[in-house]
Structure formats: structure tokens, C-alpha cells
Protein backbone atom coordinates (compact mmCIF):
# COMPACT_ATOMS: atom_id res chain seq x y z
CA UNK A 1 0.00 0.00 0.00
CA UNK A 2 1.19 3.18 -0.87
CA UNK A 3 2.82 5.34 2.12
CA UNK A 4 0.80 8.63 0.85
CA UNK A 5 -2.20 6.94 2.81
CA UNK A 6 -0.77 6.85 6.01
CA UNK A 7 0.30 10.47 5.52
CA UNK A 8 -3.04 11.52 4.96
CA UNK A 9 -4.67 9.64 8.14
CA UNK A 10 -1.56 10.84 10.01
CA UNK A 11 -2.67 14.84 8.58
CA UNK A 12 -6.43 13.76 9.37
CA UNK A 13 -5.70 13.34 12.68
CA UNK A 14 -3.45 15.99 13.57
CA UNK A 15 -6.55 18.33 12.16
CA UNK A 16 -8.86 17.04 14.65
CA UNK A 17 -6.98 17.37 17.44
CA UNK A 18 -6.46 21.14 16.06
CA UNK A 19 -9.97 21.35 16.15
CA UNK A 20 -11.00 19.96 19.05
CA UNK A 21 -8.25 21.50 21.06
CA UNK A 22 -10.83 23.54 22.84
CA UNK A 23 -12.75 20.86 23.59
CA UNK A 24 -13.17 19.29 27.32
CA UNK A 25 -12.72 15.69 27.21
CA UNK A 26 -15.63 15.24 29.61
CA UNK A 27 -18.15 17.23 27.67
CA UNK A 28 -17.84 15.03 24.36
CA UNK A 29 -20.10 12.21 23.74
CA UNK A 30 -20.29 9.50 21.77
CA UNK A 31 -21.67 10.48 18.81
CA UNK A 32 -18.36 12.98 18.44
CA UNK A 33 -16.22 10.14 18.20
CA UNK A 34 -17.11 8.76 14.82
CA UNK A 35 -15.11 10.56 12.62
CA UNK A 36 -11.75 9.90 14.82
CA UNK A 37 -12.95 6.25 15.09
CA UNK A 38 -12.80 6.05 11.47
CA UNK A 39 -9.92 7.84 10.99
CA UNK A 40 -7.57 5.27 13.23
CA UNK A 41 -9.13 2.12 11.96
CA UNK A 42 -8.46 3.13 8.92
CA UNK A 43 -4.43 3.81 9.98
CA UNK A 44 -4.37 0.80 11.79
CA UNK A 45 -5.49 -1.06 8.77
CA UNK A 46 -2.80 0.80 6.42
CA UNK A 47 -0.05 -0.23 8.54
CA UNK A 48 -0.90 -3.55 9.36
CA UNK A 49 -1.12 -3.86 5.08
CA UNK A 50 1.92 -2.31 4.24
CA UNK A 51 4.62 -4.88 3.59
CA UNK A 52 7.49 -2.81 3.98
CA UNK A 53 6.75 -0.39 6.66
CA UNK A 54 9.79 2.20 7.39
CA UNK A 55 8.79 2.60 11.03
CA UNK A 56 12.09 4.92 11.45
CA UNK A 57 10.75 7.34 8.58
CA UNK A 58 7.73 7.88 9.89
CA UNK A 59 8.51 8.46 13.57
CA UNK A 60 10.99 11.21 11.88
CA UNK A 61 7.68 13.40 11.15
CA UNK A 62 7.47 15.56 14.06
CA UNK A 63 4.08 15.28 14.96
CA UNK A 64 3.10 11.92 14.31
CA UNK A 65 3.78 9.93 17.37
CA UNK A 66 2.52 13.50 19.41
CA UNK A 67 -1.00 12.57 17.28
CA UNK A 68 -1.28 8.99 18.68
CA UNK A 69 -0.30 10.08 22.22
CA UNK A 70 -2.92 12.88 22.41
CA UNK A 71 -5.80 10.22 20.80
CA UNK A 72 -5.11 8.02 23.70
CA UNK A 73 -5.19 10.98 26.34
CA UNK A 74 -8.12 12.72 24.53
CA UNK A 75 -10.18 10.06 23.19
CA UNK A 76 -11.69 7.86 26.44
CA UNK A 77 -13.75 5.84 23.24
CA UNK A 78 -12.46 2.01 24.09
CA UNK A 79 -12.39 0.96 20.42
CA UNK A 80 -10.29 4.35 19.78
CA UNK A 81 -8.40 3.71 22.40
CA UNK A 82 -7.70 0.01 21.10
CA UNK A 83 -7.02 0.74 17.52
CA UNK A 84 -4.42 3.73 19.03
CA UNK A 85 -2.79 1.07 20.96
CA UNK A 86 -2.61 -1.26 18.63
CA UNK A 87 -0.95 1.58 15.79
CA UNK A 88 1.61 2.57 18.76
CA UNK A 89 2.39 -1.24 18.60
CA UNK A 90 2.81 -1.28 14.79
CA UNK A 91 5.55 1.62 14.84
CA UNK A 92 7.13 0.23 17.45
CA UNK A 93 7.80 -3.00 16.18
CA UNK A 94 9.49 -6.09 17.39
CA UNK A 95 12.65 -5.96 17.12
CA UNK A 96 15.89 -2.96 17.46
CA UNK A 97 12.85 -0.58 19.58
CA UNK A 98 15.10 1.44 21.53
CA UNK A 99 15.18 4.52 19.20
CA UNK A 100 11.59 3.84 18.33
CA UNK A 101 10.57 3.57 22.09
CA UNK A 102 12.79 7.17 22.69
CA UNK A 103 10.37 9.35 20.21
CA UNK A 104 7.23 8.00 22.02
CA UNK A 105 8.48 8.51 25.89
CA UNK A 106 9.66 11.92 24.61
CA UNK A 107 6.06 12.62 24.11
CA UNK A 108 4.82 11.38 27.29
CA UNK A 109 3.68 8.31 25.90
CA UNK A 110 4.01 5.85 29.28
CA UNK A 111 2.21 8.51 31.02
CA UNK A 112 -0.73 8.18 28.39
CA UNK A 113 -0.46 4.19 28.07
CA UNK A 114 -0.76 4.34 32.17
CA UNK A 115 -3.89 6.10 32.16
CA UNK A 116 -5.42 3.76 29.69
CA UNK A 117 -4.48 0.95 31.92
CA UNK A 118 -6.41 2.49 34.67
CA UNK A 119 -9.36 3.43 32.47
CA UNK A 120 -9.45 0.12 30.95
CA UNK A 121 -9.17 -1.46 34.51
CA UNK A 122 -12.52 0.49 35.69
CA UNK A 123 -14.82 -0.72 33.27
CA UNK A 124 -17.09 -2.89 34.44
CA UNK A 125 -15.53 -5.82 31.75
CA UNK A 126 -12.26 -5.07 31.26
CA UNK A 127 -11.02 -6.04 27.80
CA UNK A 128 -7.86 -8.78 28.17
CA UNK A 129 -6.39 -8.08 25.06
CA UNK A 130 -6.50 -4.24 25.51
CA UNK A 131 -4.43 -4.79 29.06
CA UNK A 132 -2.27 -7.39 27.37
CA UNK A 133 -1.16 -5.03 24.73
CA UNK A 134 -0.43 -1.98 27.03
CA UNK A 135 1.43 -3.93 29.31
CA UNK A 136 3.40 -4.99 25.96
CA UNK A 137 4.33 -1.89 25.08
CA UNK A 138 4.92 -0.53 28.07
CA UNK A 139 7.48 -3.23 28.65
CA UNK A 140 9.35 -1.92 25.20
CA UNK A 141 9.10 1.19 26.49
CA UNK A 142 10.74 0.77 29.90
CA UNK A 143 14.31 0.87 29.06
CA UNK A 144 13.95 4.28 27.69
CA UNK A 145 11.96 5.74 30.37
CA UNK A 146 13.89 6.08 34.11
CA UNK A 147 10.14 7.40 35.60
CA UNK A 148 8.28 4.57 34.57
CA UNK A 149 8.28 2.84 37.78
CA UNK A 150 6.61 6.06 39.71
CA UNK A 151 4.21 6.42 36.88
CA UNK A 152 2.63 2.28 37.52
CA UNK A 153 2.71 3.28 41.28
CA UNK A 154 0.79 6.54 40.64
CA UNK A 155 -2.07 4.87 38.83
CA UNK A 156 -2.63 2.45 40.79
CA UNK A 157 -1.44 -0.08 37.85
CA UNK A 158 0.94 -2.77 39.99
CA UNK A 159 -2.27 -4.12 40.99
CA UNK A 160 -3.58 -4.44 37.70
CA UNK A 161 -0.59 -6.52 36.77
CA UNK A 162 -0.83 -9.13 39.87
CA UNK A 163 -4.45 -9.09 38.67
CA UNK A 164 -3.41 -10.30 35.59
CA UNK A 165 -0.70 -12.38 36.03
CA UNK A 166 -2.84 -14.21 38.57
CA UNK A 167 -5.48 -14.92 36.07
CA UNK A 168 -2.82 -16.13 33.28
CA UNK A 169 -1.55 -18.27 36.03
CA UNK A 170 -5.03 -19.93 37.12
CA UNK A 171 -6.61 -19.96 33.23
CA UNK A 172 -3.62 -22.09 32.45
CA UNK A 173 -2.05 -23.55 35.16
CA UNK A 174 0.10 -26.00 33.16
CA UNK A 175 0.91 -23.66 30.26
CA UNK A 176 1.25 -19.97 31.07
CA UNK A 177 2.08 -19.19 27.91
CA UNK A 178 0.75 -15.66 28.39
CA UNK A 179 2.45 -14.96 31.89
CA UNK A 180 5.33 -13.73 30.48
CA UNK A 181 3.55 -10.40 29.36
CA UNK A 182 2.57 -8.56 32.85
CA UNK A 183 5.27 -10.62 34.52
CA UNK A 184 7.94 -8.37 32.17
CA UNK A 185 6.41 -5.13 33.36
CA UNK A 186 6.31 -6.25 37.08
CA UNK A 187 10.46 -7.06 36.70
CA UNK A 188 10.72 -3.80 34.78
CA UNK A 189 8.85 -2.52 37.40
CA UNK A 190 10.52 -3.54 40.44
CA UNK A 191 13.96 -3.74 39.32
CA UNK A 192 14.97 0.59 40.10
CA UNK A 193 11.83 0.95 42.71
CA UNK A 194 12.14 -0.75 46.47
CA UNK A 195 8.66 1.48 46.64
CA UNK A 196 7.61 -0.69 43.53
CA UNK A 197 8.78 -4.10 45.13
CA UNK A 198 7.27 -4.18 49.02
CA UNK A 199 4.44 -2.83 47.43
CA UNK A 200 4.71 -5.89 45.11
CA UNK A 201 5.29 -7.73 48.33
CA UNK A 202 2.12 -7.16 50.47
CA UNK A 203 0.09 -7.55 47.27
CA UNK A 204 1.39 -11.33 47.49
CA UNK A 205 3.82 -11.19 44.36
CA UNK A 206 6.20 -13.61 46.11
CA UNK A 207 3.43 -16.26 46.89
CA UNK A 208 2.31 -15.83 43.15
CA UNK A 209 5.84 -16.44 41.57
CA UNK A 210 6.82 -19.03 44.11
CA UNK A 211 3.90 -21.03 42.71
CA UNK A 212 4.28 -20.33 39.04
CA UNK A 213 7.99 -21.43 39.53
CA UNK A 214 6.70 -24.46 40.65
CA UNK A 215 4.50 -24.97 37.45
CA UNK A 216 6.43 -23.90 35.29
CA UNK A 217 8.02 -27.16 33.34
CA UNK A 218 11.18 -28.12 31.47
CA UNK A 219 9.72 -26.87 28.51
CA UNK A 220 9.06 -23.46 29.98
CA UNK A 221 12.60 -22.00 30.24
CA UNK A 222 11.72 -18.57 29.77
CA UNK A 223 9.10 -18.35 31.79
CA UNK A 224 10.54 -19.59 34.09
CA UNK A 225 14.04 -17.43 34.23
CA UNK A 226 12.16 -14.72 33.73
CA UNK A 227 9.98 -15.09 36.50
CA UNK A 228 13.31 -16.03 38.61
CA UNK A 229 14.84 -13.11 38.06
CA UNK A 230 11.36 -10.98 39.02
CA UNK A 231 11.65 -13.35 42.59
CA UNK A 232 14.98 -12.59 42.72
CA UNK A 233 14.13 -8.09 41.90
CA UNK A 234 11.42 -8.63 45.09
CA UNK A 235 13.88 -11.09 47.53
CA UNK A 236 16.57 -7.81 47.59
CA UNK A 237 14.35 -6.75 50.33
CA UNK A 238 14.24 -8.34 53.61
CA UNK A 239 10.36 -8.18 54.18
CA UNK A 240 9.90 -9.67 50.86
CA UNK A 241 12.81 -12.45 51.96
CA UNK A 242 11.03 -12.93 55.19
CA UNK A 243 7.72 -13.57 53.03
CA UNK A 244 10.02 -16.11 50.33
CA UNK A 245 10.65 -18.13 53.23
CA UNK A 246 7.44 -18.31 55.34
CA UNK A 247 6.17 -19.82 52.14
CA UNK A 248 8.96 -22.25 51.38
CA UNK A 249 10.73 -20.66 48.89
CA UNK A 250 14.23 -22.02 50.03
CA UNK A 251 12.70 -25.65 50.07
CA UNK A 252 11.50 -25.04 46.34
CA UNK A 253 14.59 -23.00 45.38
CA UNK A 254 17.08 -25.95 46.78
CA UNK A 255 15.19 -28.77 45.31
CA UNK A 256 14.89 -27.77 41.88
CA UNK A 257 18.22 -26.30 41.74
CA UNK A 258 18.98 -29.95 42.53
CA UNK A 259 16.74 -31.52 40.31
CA UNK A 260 18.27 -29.29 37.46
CA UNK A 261 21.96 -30.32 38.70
CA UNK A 262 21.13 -33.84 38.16
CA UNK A 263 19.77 -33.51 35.18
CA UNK A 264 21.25 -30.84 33.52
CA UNK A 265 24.13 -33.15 32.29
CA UNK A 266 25.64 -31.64 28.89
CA UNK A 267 25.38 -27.73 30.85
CA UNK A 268 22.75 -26.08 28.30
CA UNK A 269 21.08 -24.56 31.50
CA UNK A 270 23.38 -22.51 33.20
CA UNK A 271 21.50 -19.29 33.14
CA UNK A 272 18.50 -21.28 35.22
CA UNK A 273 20.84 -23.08 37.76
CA UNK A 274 22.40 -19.22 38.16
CA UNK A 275 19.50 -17.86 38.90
CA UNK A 276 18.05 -20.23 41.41
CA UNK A 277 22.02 -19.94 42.82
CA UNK A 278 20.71 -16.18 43.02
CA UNK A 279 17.73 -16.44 44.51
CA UNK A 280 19.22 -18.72 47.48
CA UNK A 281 21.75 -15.82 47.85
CA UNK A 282 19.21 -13.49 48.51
CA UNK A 283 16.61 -16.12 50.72
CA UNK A 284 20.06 -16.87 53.13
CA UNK A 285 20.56 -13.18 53.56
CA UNK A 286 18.35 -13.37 56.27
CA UNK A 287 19.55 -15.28 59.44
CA UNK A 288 16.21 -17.39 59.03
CA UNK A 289 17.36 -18.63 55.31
CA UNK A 290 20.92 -19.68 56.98
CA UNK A 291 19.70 -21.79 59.50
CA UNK A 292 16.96 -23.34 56.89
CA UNK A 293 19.88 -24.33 54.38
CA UNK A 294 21.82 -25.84 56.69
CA UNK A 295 19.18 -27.89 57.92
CA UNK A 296 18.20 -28.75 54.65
CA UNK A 297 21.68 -29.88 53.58
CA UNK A 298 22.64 -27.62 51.10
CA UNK A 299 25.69 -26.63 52.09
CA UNK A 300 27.08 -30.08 51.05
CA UNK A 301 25.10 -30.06 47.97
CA UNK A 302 26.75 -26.54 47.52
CA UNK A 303 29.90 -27.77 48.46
CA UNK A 304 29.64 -30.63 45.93
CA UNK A 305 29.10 -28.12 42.83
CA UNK A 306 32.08 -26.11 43.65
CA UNK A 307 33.87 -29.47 43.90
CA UNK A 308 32.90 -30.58 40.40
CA UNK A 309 33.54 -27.51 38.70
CA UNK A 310 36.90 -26.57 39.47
CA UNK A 311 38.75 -25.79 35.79
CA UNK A 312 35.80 -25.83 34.20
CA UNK A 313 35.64 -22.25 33.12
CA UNK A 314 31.56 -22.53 31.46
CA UNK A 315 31.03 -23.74 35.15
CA UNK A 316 32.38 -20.52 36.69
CA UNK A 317 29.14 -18.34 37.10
CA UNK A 318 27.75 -21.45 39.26
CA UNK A 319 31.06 -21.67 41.00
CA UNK A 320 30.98 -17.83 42.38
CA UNK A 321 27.57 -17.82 43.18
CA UNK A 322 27.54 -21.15 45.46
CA UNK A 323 30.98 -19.76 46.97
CA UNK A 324 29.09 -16.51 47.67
CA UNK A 325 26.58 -18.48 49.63
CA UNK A 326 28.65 -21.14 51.62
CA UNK A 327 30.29 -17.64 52.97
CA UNK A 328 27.29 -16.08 54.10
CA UNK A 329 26.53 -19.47 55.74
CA UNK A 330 29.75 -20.05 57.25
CA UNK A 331 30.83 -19.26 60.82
CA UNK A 332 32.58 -16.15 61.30
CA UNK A 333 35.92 -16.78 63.05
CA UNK A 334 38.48 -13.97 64.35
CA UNK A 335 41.98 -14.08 63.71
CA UNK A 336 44.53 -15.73 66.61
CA UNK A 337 45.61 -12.04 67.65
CA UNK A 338 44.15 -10.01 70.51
CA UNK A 339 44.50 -6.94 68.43
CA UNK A 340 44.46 -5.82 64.44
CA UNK A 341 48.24 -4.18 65.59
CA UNK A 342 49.17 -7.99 67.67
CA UNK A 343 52.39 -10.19 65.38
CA UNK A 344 51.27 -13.06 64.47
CA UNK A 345 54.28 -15.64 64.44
CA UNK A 346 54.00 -18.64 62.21
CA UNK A 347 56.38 -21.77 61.95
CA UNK A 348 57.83 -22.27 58.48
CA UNK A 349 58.64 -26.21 58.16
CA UNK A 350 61.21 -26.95 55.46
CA UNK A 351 61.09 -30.40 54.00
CA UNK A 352 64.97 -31.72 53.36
CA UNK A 353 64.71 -33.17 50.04
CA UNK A 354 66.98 -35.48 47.58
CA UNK A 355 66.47 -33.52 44.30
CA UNK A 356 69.21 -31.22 43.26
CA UNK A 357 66.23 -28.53 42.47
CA UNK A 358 65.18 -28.73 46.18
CA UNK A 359 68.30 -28.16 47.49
CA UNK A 360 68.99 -25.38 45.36
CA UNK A 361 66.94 -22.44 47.13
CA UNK A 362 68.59 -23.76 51.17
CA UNK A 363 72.01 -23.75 49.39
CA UNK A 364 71.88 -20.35 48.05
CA UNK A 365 70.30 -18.88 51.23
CA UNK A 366 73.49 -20.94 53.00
CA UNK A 367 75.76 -18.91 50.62
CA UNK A 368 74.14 -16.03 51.13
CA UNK A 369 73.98 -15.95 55.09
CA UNK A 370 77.88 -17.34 54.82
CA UNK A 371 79.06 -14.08 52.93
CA UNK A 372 78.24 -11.62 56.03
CA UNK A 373 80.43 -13.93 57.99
CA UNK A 374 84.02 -14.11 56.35
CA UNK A 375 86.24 -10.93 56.34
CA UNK A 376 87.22 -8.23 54.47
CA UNK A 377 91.27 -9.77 54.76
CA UNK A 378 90.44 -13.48 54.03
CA UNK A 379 89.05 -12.23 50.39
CA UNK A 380 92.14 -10.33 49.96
CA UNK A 381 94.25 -13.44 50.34
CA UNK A 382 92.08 -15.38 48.36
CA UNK A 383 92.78 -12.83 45.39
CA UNK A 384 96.72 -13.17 46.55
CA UNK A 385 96.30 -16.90 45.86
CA UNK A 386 94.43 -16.68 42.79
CA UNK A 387 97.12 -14.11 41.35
CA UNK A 388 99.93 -16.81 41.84
């Protein structure tokens, strides 16, 4: 399809927002909403069409992305609202987003997609599909956007994602194919924000990821790391720690860290036996965690990795991480000295050996020590002799 189209739905739009700029948003009504309505499906439709859709030339045009923003903060129609979302999407793209994702939060566009969200949330039958799709691109847009994390906490939209990640979780307990969608935003989330994560917390986050960690199957691997690395975002604080282990998250972290060290044979998991590696770090932070590890046994199970991997450098990851944790879980001990300032005297035992090489180092110290001994007048009468 030729690109003049979406020029002239791009130019469409920009008029009406021209038009209605003096507009309230609360005094419109439905019947004012046609002509947008048509206006974005049709968009939508031209760029789903196009087959080769230069996303960076169009996002060059100074006002379109500042079009779609305002539609989405203007426009409270749900279908407008979805085929806006759904255009934002289409620019976007799925793949090399980060100058893409720049143009739209330099427009205020997480600020816009947030109050959708919230909007969307407080209808009395929420549409799935819309909340999926702005919790998409609101996950694309997260790297480029530092405030992000204060904008979800000032709608009110973390619990809108433990909403949904609890339904994914219960529609298809054995699958969760779509948990991976508000379960990105929640990491995104709670990664900058300890605000973000104990409110996570009390909401019962932790509960909810312990369990989908323990449905997620062998099949599942990025579900499953990513919802790892979410536990381990929420575990950095102690309440949420305290919470991991009330609920047996050390028991479940242990035992399928084991399971995946039996298993795991040929080593095309490492990034999964890290992580759980990570997320016992965190869980024996807490005085609690330590005394529940050792009474579990994992200390030798620890001890038994680092054992096995020595020289194997694609090993190494697990190797610091399990060291990490065997020193958190160790006894401290002070040094034999009353004082930091006290000598310390320790006994040096040389072994007499028969090898010429061992000798060597005691001979030369023998020489050595022997030189400060003989005088000044027996090495002149050595020369003497050596002269004649």
C-alpha cells in the first residue's frame, strides 16, 4: 500500500486534534467520536497492510507519534483507544525498539499508556487483550523511560498486573504461555523501585511467583528465568525475603536447583541453575534462610558443585555464586591475635629433600647468610692466591 495513505490519516488526525483542542474531554459524547474512530481504523489497517513499513521514517515526522499520544489521552472511546494502541504497537515494532521507544516517551507516551491501563481497569468488563497489549508496550518502552516505575505506582497499575498475572496463572495452570507479558512489566517494574517491590510484596507477588515457579516445566525456560529473576528483583528486600521463606521458597529453590543439577548433564542450563544460585543468595541473607539451608543440607550439595567444577571455566558463574553463599553461611571466626596491631608468628617447616632442584633455594640462602660472615682480609688473600 502506498505510504501517501498513512500520511493523509496521520494529517487527518493531527486536524482534529487542532480542532478539538478547545474541547473538554468530559463534555464530548459519543456520537463525536465517529469521525476519529474512522480515521484510526483506517491507519491501523494501512499499517498492518503495508509490507514494507519504514517505522524509522515515519517516527521522523514531528508530529506523528505527538497525534497517537494525544488520541489516547483525549479520546476515552475504548475501540479508539484500542485501535491507538494497537498503531503505537505497529511503529514500534518487534525488534531494534530502543530509538523507536525514545520518540514516544519523549512525548509522554508511558504517562498516556498508564492512564489507559487504569481506564481500561474500571470498566465494568475489562477487555484482556487491551491490558495485554499496554502492558506490551509498556514493557518496550521501559528501558527508555527512568520514571516509569513512579508512573505504575501513581495509577494504581501494579495491581492491575498481579491481577493479571494471577489470572494467566489460574486460566492455564500448566501452560502460562501468556504470563510472560505482565510478569515483564512487574520485573521492569521492580527492578529501580524498592517502593515498587514491598508494594509488590504485600500484594502477594512472592506467593504468586513461588507457585508459578513451581508450574512452570522443562519446557518453559523462559518463563521460568524470567519469572526467577522478578523473585529474585522482590527477595533484595528483607520483608519480601522474610515472606520467600514463610512460604517455602528455600525448600523449592534448593530442590529444583537440585533436580536441574542432576539432570542438567551436557550444561545447556546454566542461566536457570544461576538464577536459582541467586535467589538462594538473597533467601540466606536473612539469618532465618541460613539456619533453613543448613538444615536442609545444602551446604554439602553446595559444596559438591564447587567441587565438580573446578577448571571448568563454562562452570564458573555457578562456582561464584555457590561460593558466595557457603560464605554467608559459614561461621565467622576472628583471627589468633588479641588486636588488628598484635604479630602473628607462624612456623615455616622446610622439608629436606633429595632432588638437586630442592636443594637449590637452602644452598643459596646458606651462601648467602655465609658471605656476612668471612672478612674483608680473608678475600684479599684469596685474590693473593688466585694471582699466583
Amino acid at each position: 500500500m502506498d505510504g501517501s495513505k498513512i500520511k493523509n490519516y496521520f494529517e487527518a488526525l493531527i486536524k482534529h486534534h487542532r480542532n478539538s483542542a478547545n474541547h473538554s474531554r468530559v463534555r464530548l459524547d459519543d456520537s463525536g467520536y465517529g469521525n476519529i474512530r474512522s480515521v484510526i481504523s483506517r491507519l491501523l489497517q494501512a499499517l498492518q497492510n503495508q509490507d514494507k513499513l519504514n517505522r524509522d521514517l515515519l517516527l521522523r515526522q514531528p508530529n506523528y507519534a505527538q497525534s497517537l499520544v494525544l488520541t489516547l489521552q483525549s479520546v476515552p472511546d475504548r475501540s479508539v483507544q484500542l485501535c491507538t494502541a494497537n498503531c503505537i504497537a505497529e511503529l514500534l515494532g518487534h525488534a531494534n525498539t530502543a530509538r523507536r521507544a525514545q520518540v514516544f516517551v519523549k512525548h509522554g507516551a508511558t504517562m498516556a499508556l498508564c492512564q489507559s491501563m487504569a481506564q481500561e481497569w474500571r470498566e465494568s468488563a475489562p477487555n484482556e487483550a487491551m491490558l495485554m497489549l499496554l502492558h506490551q508496550i509498556l514493557t518496550k518502552l521501559a528501558p527508555k523511560d527512568k520514571r516509569l516505575p513512579a508512573r505504575l505506582r501513581q495509577h494504581q497499575c501494579l495491581p492491575i498486573t498481579l491481577s493479571l498475572l494471577r489470572h494467566c496463572a489460574l486460566a492455564s495452570p500448566g501452560s502460562g504461555r501468556q504470563a510472560h507479558v505482565p510478569l515483564a512489566l512487574l520485573k521492569s517494574a521492580c527492578l529501580s523501585s524498592q517502593r515498587n517491590a514491598a508494594a509488590a510484596g504485600r500484594s502477594g507477588a512472592v506467593q504468586q511467583l513461588l507457585k508459578l515457579t513451581e508450574q512452570c516445566g522443562r519446557r518453559q525456560l523462559t518463563l521460568l528465568k524470567l519469572a526467577l529473576d522478578t523473585l529474585i528483583c522482590l527477595t533484595r528486600l528483607r520483608s519480601n525475603a522474610a515472606r520467600a521463606l514463610g512460604n517455602g521458597g528455600l525448600g523449592l529453590a534448593l530442590a529444583q536447583f537440585e533436580d536441574w543439577q542432576r539432570r542438567d548433564n551436557r550444561n545447556r542450563n546454566v542461566p536457570i541453575r544461576r538464577a536459582l544460585l541467586l535467589l538462594l543468595k538473597q533467601l540466606t541473607a536473612v539469618r532465618a534462610g541460613r539456619r533453613a539451608l543448613m538444615e536442609l543440607g545444602g551446604a554439602e550439595a553446595l559444596y559438591q558443585l564447587c567441587r565438580g567444577s573446578l577448571g571448568n571455566a563454562e562452570l564458573e558463574p555457578l562456582t561464584s555464586a555457590a561460593t558466595l553463599i557457603l560464605r554467608q553461611c559459614a561461621p565467622r571466626t576472628r583471627l589468633p591475635v588479641p588486636t588488628p596491631m598484635s604479630p602473628h608468628n607462624v612456623n615455616l617447616r622446610y622439608q629436606q629433600s633429595a632432588t638437586a632442584g630442592s636443594a637449590l633455594p637452602s644452598y643459596q640462602a646458606d651462601n648467602h647468610n655465609s658471605c656476612d660472615l668471612v672478612d674483608n682480609d680473608d678475600l684479599d688473600d684469596d685474590d693473593d692466591d688466585d694471582d699466583d
